[in-house]
C-alpha atoms as a PDB file:
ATOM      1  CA  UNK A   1     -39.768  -6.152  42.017  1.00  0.00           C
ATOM      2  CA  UNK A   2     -40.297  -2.902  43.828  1.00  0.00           C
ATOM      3  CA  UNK A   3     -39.527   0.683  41.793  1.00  0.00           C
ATOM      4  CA  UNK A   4     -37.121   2.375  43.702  1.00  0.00           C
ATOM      5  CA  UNK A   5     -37.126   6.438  42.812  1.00  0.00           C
ATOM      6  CA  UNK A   6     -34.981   9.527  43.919  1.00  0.00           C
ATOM      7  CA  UNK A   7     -35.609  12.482  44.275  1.00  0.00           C
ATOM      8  CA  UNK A   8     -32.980  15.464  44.035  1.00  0.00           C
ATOM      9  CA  UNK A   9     -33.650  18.000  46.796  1.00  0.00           C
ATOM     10  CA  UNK A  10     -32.134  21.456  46.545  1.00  0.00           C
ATOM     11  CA  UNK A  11     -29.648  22.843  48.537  1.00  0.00           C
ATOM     12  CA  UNK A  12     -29.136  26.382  49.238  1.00  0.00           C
ATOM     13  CA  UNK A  13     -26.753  26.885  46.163  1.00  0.00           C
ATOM     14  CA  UNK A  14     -28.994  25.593  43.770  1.00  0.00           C
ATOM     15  CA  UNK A  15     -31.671  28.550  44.720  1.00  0.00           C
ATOM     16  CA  UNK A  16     -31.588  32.179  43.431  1.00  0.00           C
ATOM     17  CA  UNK A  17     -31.727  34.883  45.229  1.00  0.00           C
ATOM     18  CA  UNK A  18     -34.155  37.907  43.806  1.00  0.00           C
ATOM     19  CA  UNK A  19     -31.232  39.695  42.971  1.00  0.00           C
ATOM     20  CA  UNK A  20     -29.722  37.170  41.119  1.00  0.00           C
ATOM     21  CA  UNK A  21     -32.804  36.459  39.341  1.00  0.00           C
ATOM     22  CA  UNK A  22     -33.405  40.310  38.697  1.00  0.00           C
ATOM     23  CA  UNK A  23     -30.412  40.563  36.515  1.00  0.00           C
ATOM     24  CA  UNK A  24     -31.173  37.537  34.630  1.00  0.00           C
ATOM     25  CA  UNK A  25     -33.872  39.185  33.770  1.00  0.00           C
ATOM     26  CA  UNK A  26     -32.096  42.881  32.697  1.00  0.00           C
ATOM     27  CA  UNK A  27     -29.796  41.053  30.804  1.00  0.00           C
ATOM     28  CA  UNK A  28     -30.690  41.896  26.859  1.00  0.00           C
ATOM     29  CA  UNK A  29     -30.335  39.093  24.498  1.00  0.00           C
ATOM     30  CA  UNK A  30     -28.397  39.725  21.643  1.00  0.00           C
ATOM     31  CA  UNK A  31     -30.416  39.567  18.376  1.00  0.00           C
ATOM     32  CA  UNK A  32     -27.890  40.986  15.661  1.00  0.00           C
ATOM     33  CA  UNK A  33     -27.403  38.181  12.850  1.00  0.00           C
ATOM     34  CA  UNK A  34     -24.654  35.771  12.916  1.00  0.00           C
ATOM     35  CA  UNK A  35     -24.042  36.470   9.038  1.00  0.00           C
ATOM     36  CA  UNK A  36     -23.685  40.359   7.897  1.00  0.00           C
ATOM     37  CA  UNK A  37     -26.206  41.558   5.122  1.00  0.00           C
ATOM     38  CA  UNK A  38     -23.790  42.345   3.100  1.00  0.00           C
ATOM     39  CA  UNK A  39     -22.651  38.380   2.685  1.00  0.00           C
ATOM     40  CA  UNK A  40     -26.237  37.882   2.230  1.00  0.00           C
ATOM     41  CA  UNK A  41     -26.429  39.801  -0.334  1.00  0.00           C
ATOM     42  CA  UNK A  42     -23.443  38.527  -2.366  1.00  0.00           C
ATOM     43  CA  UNK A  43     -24.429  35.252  -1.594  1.00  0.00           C
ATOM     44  CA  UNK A  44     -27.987  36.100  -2.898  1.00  0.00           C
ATOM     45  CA  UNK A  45     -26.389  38.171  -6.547  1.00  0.00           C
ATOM     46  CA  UNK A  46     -24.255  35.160  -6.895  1.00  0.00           C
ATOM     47  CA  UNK A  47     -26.907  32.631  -6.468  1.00  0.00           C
ATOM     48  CA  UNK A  48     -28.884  34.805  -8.961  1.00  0.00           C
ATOM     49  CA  UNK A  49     -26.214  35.241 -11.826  1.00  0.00           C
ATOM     50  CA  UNK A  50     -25.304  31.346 -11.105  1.00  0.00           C
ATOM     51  CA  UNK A  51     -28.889  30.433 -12.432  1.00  0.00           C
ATOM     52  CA  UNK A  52     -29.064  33.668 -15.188  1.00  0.00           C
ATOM     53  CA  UNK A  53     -25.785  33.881 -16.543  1.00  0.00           C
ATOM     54  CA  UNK A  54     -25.648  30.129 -18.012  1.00  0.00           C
ATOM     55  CA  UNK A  55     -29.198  30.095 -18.559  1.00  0.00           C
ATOM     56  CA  UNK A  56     -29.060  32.758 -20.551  1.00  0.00           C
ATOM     57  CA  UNK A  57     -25.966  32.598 -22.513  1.00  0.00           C
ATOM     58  CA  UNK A  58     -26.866  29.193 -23.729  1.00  0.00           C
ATOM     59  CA  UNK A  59     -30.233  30.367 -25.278  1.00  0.00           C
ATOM     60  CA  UNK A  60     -28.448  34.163 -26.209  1.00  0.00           C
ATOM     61  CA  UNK A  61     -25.713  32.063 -28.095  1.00  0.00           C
ATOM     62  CA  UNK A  62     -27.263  28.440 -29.733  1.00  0.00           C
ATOM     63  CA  UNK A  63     -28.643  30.004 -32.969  1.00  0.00           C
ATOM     64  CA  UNK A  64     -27.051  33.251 -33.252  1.00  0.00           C
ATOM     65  CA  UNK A  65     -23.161  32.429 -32.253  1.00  0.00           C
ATOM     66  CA  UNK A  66     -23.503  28.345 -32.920  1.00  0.00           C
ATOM     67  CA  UNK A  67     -26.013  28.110 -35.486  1.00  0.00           C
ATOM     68  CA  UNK A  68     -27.758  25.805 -33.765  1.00  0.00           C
ATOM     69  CA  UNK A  69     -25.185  23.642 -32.409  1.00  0.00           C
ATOM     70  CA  UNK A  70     -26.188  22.637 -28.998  1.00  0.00           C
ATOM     71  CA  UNK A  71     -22.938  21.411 -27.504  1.00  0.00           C
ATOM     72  CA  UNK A  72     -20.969  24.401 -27.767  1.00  0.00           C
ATOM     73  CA  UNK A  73     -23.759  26.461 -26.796  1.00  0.00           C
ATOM     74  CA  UNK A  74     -23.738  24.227 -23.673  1.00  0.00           C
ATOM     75  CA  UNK A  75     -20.158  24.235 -23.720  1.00  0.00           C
ATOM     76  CA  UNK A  76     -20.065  27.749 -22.511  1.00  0.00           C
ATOM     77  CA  UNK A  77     -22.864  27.643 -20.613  1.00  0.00           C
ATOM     78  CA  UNK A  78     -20.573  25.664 -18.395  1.00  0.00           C
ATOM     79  CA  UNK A  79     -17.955  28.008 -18.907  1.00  0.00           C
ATOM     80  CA  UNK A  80     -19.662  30.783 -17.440  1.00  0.00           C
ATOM     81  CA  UNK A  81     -20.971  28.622 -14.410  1.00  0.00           C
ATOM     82  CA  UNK A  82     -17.237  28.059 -13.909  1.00  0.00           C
ATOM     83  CA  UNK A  83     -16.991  31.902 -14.418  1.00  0.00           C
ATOM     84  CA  UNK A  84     -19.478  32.678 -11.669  1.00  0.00           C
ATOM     85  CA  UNK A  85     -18.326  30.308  -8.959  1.00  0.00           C
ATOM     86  CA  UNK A  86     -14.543  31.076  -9.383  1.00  0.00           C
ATOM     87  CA  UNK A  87     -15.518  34.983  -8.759  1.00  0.00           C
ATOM     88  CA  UNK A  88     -18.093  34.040  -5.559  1.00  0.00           C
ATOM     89  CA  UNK A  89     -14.436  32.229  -4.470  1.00  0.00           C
ATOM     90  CA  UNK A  90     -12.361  34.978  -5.399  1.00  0.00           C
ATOM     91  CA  UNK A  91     -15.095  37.485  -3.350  1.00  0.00           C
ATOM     92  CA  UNK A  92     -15.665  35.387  -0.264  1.00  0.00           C
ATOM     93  CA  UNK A  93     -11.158  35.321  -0.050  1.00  0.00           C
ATOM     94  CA  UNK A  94     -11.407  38.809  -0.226  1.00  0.00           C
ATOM     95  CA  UNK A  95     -14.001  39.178   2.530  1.00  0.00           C
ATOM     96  CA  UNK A  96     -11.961  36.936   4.616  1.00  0.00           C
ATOM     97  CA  UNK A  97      -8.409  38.728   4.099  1.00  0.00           C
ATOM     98  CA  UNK A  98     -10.675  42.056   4.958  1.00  0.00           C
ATOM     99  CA  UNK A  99     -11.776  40.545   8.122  1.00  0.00           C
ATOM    100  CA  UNK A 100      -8.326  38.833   9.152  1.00  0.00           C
ATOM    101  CA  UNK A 101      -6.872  42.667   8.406  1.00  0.00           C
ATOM    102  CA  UNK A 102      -9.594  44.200  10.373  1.00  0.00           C
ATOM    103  CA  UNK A 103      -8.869  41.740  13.384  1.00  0.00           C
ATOM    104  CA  UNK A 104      -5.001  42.321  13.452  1.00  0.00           C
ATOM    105  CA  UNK A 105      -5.512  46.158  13.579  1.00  0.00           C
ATOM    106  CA  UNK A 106      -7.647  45.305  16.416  1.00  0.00           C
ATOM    107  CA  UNK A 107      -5.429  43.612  18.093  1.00  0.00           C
ATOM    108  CA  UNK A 108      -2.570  45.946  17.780  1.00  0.00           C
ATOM    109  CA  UNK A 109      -5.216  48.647  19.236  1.00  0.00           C
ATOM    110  CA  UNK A 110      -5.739  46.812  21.883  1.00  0.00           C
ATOM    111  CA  UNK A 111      -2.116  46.495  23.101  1.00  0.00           C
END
């Protein structure tokens, strides 16, 4: 059997012209970050009081508010996991109705 192989030639459209391929080259690439700071931030406090809050209420509360009992101690740890993720929800809605606002006003500027 014989290998048969094509080749692609270019045509005159497939080129660039040196002023085509000079403002390739001006254009600037766009380096901003595709996520705020400030939602990096929350993200990061959340992520921070998600592993100190529990942590630290169960040992702040087995012997001195439970005397010792582990369960209820754990019990709120829970609890205040719970607490932190339902405000990170309540935070990130926020952001969003912000940002929806923001973009209607926009809009209406626009018109």
């Amino acid at each position: 059997m014989t290998a048969i192989m094509a080749t692609r030639r270019t045509t005159a459209k497939d080129r660039t012209d040196d002023s085509q391929a000079d403002a390739l080259v001006e254009t600037k690439s766009n380096i901003t970050p595709a996520v705020p700071s400030s939602v990096i931030a929350k993200l990061l406090g959340f992520t921070l009081a998600m592993i100190v809050l529990p942590i630290g209420s169960y040992f702040a509360t087995v012997n001195t508010l439970f005397g010792g009992n582990s369960t209820w101690a754990g019990a709120l740890a829970a609890a205040m996991a719970n607490v932190v993720l339902i405000g990170y929800v309540i935070v990130a809605f926020n952001d969003d109705k912000s940002e929806r606002e923001a973009d209607e006003a926009e809009k209406k500027k626009s018109r």
